[in-house]
PDBML (XML) file of the C-alpha atoms, coordinates in Angstrom:
<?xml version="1.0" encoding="UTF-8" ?>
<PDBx:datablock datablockName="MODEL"
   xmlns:PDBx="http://pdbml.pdb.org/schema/pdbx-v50.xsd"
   xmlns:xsi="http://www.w3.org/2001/XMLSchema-instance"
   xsi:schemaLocation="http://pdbml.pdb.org/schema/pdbx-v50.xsd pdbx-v50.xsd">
   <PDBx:atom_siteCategory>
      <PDBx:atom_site id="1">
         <PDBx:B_iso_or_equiv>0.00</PDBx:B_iso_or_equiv>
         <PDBx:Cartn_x>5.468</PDBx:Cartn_x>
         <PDBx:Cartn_y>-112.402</PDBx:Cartn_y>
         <PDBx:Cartn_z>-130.470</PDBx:Cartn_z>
         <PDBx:auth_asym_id>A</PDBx:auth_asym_id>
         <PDBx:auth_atom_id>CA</PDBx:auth_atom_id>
         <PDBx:auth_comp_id>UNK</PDBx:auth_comp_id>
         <PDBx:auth_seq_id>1</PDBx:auth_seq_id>
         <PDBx:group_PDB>ATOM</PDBx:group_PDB>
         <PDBx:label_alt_id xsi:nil="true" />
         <PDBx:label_asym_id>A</PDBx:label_asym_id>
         <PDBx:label_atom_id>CA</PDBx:label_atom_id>
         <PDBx:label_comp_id>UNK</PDBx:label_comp_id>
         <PDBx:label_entity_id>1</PDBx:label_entity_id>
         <PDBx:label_seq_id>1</PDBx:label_seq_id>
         <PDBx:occupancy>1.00</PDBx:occupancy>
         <PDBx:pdbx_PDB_model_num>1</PDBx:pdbx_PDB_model_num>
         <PDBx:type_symbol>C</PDBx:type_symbol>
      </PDBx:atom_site>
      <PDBx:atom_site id="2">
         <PDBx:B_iso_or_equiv>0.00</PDBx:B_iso_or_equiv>
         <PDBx:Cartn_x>8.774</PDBx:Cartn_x>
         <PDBx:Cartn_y>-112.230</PDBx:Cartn_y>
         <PDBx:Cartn_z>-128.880</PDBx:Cartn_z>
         <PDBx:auth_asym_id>A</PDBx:auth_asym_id>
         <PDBx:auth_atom_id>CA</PDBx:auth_atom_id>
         <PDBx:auth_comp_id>UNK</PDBx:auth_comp_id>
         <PDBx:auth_seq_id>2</PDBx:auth_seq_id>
         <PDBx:group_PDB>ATOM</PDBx:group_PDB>
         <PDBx:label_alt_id xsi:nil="true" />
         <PDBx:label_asym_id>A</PDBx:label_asym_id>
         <PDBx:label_atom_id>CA</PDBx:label_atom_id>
         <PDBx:label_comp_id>UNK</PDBx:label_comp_id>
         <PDBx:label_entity_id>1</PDBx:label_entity_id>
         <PDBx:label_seq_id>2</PDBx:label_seq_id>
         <PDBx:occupancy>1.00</PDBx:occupancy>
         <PDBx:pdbx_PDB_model_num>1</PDBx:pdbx_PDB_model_num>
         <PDBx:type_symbol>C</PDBx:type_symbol>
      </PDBx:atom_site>
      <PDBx:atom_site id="3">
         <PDBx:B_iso_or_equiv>0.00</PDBx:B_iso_or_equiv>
         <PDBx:Cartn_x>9.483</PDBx:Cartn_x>
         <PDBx:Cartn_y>-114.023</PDBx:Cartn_y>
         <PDBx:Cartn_z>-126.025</PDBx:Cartn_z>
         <PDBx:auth_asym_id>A</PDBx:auth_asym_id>
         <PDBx:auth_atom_id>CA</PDBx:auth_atom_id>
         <PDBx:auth_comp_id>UNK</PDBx:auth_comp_id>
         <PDBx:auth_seq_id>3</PDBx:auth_seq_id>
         <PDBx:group_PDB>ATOM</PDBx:group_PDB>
         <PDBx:label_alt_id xsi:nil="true" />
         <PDBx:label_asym_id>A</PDBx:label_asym_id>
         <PDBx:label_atom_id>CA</PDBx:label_atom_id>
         <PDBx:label_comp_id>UNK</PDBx:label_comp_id>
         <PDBx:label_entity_id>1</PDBx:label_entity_id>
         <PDBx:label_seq_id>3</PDBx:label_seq_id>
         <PDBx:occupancy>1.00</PDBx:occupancy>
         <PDBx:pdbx_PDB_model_num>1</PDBx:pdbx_PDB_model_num>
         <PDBx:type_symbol>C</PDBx:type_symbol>
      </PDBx:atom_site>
      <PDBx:atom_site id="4">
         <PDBx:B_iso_or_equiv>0.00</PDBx:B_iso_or_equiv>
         <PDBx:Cartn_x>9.053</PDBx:Cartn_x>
         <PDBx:Cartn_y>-111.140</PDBx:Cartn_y>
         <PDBx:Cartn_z>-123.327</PDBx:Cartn_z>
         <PDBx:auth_asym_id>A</PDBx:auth_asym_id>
         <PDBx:auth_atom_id>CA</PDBx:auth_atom_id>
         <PDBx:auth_comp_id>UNK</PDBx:auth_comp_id>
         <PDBx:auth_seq_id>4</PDBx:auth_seq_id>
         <PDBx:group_PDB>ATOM</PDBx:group_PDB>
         <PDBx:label_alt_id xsi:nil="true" />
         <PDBx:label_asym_id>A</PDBx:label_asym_id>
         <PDBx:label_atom_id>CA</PDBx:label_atom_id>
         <PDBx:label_comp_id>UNK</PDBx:label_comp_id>
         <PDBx:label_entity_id>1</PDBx:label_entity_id>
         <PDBx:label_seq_id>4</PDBx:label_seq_id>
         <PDBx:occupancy>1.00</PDBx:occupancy>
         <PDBx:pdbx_PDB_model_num>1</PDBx:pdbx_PDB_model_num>
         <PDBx:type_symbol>C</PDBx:type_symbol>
      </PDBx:atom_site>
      <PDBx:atom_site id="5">
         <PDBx:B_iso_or_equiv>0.00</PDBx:B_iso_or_equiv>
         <PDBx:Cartn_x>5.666</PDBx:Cartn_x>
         <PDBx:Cartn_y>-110.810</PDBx:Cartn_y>
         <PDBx:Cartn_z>-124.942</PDBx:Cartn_z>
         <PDBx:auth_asym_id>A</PDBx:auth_asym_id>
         <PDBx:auth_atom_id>CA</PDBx:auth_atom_id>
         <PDBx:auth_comp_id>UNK</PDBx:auth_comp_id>
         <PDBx:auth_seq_id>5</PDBx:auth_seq_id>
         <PDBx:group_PDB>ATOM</PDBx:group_PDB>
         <PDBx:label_alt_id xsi:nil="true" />
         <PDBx:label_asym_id>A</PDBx:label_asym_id>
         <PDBx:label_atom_id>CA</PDBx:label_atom_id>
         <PDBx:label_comp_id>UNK</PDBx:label_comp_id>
         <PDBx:label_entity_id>1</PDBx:label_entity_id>
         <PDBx:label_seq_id>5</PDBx:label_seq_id>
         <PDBx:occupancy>1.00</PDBx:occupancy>
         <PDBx:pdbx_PDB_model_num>1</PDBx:pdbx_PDB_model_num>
         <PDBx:type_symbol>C</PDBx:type_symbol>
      </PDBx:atom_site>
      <PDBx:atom_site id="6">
         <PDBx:B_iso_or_equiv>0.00</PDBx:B_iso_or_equiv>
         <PDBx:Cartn_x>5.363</PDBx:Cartn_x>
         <PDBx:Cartn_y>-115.000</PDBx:Cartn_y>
         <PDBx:Cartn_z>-124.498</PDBx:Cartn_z>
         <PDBx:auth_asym_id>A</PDBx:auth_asym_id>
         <PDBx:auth_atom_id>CA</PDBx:auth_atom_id>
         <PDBx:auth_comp_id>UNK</PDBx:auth_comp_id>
         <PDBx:auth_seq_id>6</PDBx:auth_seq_id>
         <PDBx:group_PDB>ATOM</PDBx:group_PDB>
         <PDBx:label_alt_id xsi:nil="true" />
         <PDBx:label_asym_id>A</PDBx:label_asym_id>
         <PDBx:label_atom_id>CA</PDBx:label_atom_id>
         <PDBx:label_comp_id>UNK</PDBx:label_comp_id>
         <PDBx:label_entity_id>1</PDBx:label_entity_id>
         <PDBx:label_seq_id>6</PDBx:label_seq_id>
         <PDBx:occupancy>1.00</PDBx:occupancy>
         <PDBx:pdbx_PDB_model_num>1</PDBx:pdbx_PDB_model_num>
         <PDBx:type_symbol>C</PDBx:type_symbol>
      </PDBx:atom_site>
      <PDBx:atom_site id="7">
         <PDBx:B_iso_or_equiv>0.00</PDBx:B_iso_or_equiv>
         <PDBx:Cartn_x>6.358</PDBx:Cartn_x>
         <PDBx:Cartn_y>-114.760</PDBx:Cartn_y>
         <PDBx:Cartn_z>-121.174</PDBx:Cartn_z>
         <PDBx:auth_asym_id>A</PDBx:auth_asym_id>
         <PDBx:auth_atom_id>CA</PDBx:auth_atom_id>
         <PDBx:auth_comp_id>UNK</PDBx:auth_comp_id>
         <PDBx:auth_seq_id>7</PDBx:auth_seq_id>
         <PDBx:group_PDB>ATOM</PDBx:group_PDB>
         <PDBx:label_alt_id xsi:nil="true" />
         <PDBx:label_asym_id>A</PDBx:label_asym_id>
         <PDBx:label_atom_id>CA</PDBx:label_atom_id>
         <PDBx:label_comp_id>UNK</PDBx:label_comp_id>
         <PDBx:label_entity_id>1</PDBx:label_entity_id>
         <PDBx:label_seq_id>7</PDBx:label_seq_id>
         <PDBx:occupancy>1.00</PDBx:occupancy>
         <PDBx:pdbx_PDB_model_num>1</PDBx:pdbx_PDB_model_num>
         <PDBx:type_symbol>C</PDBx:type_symbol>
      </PDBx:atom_site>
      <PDBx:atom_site id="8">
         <PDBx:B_iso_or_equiv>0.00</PDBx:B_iso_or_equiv>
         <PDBx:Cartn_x>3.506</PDBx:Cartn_x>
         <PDBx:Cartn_y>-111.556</PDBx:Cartn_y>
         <PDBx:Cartn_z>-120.179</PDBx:Cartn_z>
         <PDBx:auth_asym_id>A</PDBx:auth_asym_id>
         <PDBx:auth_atom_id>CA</PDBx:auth_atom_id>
         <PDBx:auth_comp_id>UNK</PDBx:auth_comp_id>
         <PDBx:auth_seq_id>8</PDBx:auth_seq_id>
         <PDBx:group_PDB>ATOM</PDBx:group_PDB>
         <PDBx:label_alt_id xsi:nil="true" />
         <PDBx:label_asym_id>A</PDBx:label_asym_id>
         <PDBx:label_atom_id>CA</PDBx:label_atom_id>
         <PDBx:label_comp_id>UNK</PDBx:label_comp_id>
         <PDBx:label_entity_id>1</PDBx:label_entity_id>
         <PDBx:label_seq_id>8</PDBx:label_seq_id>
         <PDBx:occupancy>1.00</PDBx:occupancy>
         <PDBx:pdbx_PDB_model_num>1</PDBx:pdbx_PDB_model_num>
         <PDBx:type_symbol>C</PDBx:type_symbol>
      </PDBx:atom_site>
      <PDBx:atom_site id="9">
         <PDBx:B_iso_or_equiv>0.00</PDBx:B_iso_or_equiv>
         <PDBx:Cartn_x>0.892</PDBx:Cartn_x>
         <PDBx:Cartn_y>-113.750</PDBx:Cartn_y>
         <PDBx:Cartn_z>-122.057</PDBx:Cartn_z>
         <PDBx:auth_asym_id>A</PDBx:auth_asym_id>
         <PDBx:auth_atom_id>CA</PDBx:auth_atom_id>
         <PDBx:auth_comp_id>UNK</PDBx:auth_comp_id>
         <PDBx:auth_seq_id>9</PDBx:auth_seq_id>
         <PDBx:group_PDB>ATOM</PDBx:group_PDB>
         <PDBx:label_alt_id xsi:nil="true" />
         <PDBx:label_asym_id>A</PDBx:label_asym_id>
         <PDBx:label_atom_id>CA</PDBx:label_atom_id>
         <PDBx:label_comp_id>UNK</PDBx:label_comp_id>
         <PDBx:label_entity_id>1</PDBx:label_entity_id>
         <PDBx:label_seq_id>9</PDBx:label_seq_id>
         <PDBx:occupancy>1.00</PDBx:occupancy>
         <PDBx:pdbx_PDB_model_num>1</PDBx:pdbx_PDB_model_num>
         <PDBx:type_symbol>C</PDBx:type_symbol>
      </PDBx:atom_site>
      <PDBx:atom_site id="10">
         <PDBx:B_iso_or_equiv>0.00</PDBx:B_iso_or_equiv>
         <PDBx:Cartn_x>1.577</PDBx:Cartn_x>
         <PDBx:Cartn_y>-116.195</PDBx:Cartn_y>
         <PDBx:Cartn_z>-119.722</PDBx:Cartn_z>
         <PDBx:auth_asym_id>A</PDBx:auth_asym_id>
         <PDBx:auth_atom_id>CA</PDBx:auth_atom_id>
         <PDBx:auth_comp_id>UNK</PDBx:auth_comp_id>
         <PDBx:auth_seq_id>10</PDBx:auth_seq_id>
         <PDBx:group_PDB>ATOM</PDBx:group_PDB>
         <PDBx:label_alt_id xsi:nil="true" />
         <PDBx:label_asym_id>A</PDBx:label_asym_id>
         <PDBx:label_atom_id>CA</PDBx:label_atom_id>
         <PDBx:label_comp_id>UNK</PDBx:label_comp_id>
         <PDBx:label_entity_id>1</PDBx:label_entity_id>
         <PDBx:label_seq_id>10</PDBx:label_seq_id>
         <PDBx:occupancy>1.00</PDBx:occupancy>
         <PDBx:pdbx_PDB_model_num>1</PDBx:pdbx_PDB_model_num>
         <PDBx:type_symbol>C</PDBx:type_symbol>
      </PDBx:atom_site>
      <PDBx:atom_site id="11">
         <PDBx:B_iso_or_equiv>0.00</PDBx:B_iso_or_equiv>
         <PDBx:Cartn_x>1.276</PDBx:Cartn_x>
         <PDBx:Cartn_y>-113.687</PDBx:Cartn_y>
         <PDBx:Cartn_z>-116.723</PDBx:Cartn_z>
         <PDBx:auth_asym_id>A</PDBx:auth_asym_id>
         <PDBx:auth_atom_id>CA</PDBx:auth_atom_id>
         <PDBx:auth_comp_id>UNK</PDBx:auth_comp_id>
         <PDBx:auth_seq_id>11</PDBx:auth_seq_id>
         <PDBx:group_PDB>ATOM</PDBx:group_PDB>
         <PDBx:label_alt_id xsi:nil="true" />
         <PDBx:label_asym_id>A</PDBx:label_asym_id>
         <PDBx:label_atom_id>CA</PDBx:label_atom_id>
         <PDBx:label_comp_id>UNK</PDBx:label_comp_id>
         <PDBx:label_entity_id>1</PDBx:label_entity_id>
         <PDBx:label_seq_id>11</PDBx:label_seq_id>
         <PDBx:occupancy>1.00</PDBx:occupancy>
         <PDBx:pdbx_PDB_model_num>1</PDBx:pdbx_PDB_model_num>
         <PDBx:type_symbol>C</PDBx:type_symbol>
      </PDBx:atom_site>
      <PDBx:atom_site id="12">
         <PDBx:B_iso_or_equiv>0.00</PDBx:B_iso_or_equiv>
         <PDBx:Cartn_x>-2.479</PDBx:Cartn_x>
         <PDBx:Cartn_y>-112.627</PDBx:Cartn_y>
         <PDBx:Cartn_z>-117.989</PDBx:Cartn_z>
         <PDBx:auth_asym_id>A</PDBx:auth_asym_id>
         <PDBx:auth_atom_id>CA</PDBx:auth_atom_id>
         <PDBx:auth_comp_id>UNK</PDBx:auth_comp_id>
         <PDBx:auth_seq_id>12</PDBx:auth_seq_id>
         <PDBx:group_PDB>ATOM</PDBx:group_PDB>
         <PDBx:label_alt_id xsi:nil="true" />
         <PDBx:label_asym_id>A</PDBx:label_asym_id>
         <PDBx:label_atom_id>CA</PDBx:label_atom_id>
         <PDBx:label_comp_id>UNK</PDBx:label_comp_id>
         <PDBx:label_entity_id>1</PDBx:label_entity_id>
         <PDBx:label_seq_id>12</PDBx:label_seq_id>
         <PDBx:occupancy>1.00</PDBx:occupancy>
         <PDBx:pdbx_PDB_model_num>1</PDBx:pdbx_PDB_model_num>
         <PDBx:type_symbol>C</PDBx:type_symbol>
      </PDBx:atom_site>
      <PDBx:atom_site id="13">
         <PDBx:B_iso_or_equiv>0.00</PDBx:B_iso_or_equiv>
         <PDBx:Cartn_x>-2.802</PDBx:Cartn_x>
         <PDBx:Cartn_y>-116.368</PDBx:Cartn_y>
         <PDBx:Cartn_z>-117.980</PDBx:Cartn_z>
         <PDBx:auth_asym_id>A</PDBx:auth_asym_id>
         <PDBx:auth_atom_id>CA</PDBx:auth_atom_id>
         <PDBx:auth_comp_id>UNK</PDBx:auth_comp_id>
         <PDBx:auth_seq_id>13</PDBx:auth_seq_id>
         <PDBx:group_PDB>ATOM</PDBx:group_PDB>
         <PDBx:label_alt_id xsi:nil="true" />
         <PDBx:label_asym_id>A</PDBx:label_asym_id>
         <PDBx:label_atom_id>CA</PDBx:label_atom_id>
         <PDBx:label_comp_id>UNK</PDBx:label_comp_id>
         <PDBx:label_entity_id>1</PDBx:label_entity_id>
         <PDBx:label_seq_id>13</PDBx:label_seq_id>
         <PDBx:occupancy>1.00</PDBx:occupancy>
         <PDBx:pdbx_PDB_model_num>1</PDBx:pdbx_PDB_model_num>
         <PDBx:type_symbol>C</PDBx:type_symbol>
      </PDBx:atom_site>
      <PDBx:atom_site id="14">
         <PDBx:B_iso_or_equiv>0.00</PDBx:B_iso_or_equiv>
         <PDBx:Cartn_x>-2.284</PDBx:Cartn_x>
         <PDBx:Cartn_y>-116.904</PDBx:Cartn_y>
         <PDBx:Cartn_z>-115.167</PDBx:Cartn_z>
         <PDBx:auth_asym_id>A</PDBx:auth_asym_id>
         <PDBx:auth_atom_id>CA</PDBx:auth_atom_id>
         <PDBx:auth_comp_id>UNK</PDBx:auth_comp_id>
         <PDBx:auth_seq_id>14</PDBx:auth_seq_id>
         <PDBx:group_PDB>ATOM</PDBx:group_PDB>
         <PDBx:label_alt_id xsi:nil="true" />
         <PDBx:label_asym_id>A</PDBx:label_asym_id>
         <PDBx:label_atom_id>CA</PDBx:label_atom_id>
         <PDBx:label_comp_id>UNK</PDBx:label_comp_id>
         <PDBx:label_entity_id>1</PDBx:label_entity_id>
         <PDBx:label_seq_id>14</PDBx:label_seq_id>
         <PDBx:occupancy>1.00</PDBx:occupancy>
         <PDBx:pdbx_PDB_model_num>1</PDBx:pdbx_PDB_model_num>
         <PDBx:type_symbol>C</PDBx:type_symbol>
      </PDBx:atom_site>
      <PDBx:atom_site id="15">
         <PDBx:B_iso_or_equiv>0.00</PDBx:B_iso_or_equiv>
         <PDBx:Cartn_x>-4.067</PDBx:Cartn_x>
         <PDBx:Cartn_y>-114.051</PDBx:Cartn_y>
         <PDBx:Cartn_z>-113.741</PDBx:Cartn_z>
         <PDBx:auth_asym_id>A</PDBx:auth_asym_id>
         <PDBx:auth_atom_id>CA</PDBx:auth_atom_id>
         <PDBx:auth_comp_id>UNK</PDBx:auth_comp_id>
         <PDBx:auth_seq_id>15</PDBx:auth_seq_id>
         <PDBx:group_PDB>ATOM</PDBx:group_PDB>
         <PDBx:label_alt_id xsi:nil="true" />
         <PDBx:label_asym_id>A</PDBx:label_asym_id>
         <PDBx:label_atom_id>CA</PDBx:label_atom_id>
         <PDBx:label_comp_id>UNK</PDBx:label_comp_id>
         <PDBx:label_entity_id>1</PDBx:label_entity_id>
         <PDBx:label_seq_id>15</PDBx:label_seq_id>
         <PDBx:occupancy>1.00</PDBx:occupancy>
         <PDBx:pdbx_PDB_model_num>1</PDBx:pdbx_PDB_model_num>
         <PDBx:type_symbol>C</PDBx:type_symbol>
      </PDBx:atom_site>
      <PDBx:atom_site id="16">
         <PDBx:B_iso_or_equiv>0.00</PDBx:B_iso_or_equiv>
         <PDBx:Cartn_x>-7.340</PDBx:Cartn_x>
         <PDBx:Cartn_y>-115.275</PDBx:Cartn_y>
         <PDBx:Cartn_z>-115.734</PDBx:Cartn_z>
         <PDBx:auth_asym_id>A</PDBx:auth_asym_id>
         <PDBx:auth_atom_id>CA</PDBx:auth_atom_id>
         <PDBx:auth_comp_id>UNK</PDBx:auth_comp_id>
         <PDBx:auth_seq_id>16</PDBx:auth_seq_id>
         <PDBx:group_PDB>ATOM</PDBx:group_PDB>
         <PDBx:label_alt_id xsi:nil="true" />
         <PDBx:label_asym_id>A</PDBx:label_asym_id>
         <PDBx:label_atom_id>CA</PDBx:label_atom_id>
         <PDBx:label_comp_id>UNK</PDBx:label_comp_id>
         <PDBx:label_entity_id>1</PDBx:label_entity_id>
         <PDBx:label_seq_id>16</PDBx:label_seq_id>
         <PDBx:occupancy>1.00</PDBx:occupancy>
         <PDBx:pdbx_PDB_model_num>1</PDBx:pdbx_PDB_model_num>
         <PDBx:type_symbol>C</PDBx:type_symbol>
      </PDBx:atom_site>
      <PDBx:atom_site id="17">
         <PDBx:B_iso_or_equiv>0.00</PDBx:B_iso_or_equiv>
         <PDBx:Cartn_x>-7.124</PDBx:Cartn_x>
         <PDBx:Cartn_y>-112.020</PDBx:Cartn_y>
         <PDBx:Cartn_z>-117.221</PDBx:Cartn_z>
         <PDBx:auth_asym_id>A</PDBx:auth_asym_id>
         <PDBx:auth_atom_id>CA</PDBx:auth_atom_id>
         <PDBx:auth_comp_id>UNK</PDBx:auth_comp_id>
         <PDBx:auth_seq_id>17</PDBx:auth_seq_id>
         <PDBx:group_PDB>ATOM</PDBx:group_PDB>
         <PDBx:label_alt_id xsi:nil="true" />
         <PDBx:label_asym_id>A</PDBx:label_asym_id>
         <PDBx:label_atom_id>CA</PDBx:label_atom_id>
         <PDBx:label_comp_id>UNK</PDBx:label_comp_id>
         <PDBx:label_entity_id>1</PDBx:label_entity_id>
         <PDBx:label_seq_id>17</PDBx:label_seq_id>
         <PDBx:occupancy>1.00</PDBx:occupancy>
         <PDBx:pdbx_PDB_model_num>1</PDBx:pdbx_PDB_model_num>
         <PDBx:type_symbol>C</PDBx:type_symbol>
      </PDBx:atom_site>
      <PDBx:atom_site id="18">
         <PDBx:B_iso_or_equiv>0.00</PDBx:B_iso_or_equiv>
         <PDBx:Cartn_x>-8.867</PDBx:Cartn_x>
         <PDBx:Cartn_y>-112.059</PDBx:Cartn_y>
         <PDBx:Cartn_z>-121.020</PDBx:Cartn_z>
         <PDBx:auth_asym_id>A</PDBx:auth_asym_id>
         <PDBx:auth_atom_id>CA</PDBx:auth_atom_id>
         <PDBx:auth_comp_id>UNK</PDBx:auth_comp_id>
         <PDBx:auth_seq_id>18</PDBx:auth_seq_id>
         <PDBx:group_PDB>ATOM</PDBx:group_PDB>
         <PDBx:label_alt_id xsi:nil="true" />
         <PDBx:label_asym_id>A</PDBx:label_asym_id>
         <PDBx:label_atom_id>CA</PDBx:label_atom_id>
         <PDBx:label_comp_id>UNK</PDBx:label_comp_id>
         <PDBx:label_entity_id>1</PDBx:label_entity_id>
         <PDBx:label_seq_id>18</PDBx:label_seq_id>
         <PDBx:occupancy>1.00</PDBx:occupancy>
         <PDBx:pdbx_PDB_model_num>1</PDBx:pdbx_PDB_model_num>
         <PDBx:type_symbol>C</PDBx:type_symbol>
      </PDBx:atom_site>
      <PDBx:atom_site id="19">
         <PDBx:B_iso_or_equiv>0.00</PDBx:B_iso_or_equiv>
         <PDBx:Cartn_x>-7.145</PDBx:Cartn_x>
         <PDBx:Cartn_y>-109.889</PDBx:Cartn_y>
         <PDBx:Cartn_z>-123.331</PDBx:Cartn_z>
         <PDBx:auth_asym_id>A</PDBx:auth_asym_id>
         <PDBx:auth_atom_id>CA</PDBx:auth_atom_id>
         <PDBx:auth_comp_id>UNK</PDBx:auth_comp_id>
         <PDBx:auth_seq_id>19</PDBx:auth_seq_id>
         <PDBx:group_PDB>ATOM</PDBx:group_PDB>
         <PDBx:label_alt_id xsi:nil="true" />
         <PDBx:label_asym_id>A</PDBx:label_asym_id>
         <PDBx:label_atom_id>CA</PDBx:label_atom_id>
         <PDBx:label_comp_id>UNK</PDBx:label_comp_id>
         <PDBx:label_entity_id>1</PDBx:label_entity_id>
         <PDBx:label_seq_id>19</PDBx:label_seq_id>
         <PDBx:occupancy>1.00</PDBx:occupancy>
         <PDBx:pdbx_PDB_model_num>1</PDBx:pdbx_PDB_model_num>
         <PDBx:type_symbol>C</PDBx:type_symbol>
      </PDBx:atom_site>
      <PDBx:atom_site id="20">
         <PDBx:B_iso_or_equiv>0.00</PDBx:B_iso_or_equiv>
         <PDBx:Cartn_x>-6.605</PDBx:Cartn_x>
         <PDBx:Cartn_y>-109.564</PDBx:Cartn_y>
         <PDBx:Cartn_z>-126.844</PDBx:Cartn_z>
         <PDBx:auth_asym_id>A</PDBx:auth_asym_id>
         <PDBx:auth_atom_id>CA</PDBx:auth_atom_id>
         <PDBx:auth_comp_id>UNK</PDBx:auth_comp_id>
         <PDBx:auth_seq_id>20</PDBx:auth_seq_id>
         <PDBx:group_PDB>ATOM</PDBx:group_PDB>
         <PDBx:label_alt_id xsi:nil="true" />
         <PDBx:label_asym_id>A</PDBx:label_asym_id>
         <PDBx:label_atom_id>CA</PDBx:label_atom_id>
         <PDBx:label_comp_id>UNK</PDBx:label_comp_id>
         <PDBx:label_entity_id>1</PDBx:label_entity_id>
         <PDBx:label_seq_id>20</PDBx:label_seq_id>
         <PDBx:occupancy>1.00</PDBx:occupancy>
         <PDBx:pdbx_PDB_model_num>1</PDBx:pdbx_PDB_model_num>
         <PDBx:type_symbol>C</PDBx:type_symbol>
      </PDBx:atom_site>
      <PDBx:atom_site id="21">
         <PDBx:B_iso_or_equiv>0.00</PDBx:B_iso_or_equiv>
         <PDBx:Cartn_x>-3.416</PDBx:Cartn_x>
         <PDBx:Cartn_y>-109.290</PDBx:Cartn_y>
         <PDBx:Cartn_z>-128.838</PDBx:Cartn_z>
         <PDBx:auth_asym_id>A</PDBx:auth_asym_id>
         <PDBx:auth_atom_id>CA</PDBx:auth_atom_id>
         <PDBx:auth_comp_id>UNK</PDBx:auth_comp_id>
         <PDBx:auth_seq_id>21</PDBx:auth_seq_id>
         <PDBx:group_PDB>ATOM</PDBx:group_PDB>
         <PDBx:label_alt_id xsi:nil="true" />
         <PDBx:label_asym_id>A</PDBx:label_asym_id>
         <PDBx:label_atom_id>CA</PDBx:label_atom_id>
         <PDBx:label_comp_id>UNK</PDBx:label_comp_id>
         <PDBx:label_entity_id>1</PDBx:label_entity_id>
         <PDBx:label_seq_id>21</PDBx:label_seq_id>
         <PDBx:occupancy>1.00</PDBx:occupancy>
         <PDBx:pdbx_PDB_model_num>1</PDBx:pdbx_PDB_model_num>
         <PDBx:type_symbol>C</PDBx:type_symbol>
      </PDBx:atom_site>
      <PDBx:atom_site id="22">
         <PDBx:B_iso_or_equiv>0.00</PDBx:B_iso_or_equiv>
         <PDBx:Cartn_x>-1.749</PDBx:Cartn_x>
         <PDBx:Cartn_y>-107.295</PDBx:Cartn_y>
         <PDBx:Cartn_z>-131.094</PDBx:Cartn_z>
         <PDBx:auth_asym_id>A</PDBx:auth_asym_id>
         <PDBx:auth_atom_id>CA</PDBx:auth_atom_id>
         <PDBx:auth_comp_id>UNK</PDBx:auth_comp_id>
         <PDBx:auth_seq_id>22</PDBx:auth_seq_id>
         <PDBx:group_PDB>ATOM</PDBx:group_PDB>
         <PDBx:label_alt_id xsi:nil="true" />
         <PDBx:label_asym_id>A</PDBx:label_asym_id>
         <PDBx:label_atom_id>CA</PDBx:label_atom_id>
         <PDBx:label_comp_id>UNK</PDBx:label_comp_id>
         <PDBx:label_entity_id>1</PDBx:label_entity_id>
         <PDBx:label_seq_id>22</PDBx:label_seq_id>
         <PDBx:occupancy>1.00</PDBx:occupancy>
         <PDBx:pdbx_PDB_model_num>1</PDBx:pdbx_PDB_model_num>
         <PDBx:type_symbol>C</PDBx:type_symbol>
      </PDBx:atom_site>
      <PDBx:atom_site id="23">
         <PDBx:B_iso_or_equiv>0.00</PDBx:B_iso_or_equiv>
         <PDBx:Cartn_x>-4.845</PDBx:Cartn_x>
         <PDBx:Cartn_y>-104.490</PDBx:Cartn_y>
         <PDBx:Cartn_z>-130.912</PDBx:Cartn_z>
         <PDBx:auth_asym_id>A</PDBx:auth_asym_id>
         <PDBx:auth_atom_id>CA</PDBx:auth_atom_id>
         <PDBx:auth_comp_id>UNK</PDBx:auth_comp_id>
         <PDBx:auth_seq_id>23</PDBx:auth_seq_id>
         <PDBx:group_PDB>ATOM</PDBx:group_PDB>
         <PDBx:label_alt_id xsi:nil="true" />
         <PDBx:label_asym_id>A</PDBx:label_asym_id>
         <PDBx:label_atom_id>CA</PDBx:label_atom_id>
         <PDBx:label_comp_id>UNK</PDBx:label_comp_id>
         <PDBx:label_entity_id>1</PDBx:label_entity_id>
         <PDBx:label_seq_id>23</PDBx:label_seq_id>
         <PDBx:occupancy>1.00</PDBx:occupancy>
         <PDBx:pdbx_PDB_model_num>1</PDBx:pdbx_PDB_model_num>
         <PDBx:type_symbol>C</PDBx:type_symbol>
      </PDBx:atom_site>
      <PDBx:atom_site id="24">
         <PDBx:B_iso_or_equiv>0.00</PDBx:B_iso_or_equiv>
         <PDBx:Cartn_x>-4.573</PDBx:Cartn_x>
         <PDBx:Cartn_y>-102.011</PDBx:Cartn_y>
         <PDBx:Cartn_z>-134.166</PDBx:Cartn_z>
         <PDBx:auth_asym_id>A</PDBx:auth_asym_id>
         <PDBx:auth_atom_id>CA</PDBx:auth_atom_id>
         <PDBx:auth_comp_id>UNK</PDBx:auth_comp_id>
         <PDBx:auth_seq_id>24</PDBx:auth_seq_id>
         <PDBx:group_PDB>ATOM</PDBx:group_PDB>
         <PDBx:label_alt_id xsi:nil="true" />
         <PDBx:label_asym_id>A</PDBx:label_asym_id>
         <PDBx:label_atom_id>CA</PDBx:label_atom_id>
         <PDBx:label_comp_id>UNK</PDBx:label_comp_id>
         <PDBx:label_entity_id>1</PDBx:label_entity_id>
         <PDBx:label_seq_id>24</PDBx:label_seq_id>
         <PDBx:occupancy>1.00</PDBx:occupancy>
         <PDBx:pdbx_PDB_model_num>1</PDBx:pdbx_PDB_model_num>
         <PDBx:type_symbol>C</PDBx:type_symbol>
      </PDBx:atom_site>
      <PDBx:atom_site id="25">
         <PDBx:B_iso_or_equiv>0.00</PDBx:B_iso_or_equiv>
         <PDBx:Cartn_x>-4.893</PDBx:Cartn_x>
         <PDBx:Cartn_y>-98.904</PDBx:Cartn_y>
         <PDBx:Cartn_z>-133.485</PDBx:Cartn_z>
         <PDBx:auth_asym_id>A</PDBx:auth_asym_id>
         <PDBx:auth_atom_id>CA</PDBx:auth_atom_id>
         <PDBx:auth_comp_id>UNK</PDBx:auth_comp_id>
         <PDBx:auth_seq_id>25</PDBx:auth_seq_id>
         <PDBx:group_PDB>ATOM</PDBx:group_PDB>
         <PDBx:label_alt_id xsi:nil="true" />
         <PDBx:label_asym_id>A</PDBx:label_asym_id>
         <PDBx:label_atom_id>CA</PDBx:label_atom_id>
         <PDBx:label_comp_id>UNK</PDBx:label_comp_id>
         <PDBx:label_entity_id>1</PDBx:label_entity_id>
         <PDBx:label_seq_id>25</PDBx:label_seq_id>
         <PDBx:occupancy>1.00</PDBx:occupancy>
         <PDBx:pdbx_PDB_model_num>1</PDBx:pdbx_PDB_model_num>
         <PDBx:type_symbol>C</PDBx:type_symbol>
      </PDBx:atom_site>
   </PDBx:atom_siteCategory>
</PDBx:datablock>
């Protein structure tokens, strides 16, 4: 991940938001 990626993980984090990364599509 690079670090604006880090730093929107966070966000969803913080937001209690669950998510999934890097989805292949």
């Amino acid at each position: 991940p690079t670090a604006p990626e880090r730093l929107f993980k966070s966000l969803l984090e913080e937001l209690d938001m669950k998510f999934e990364t890097q989805k292949i599509v």
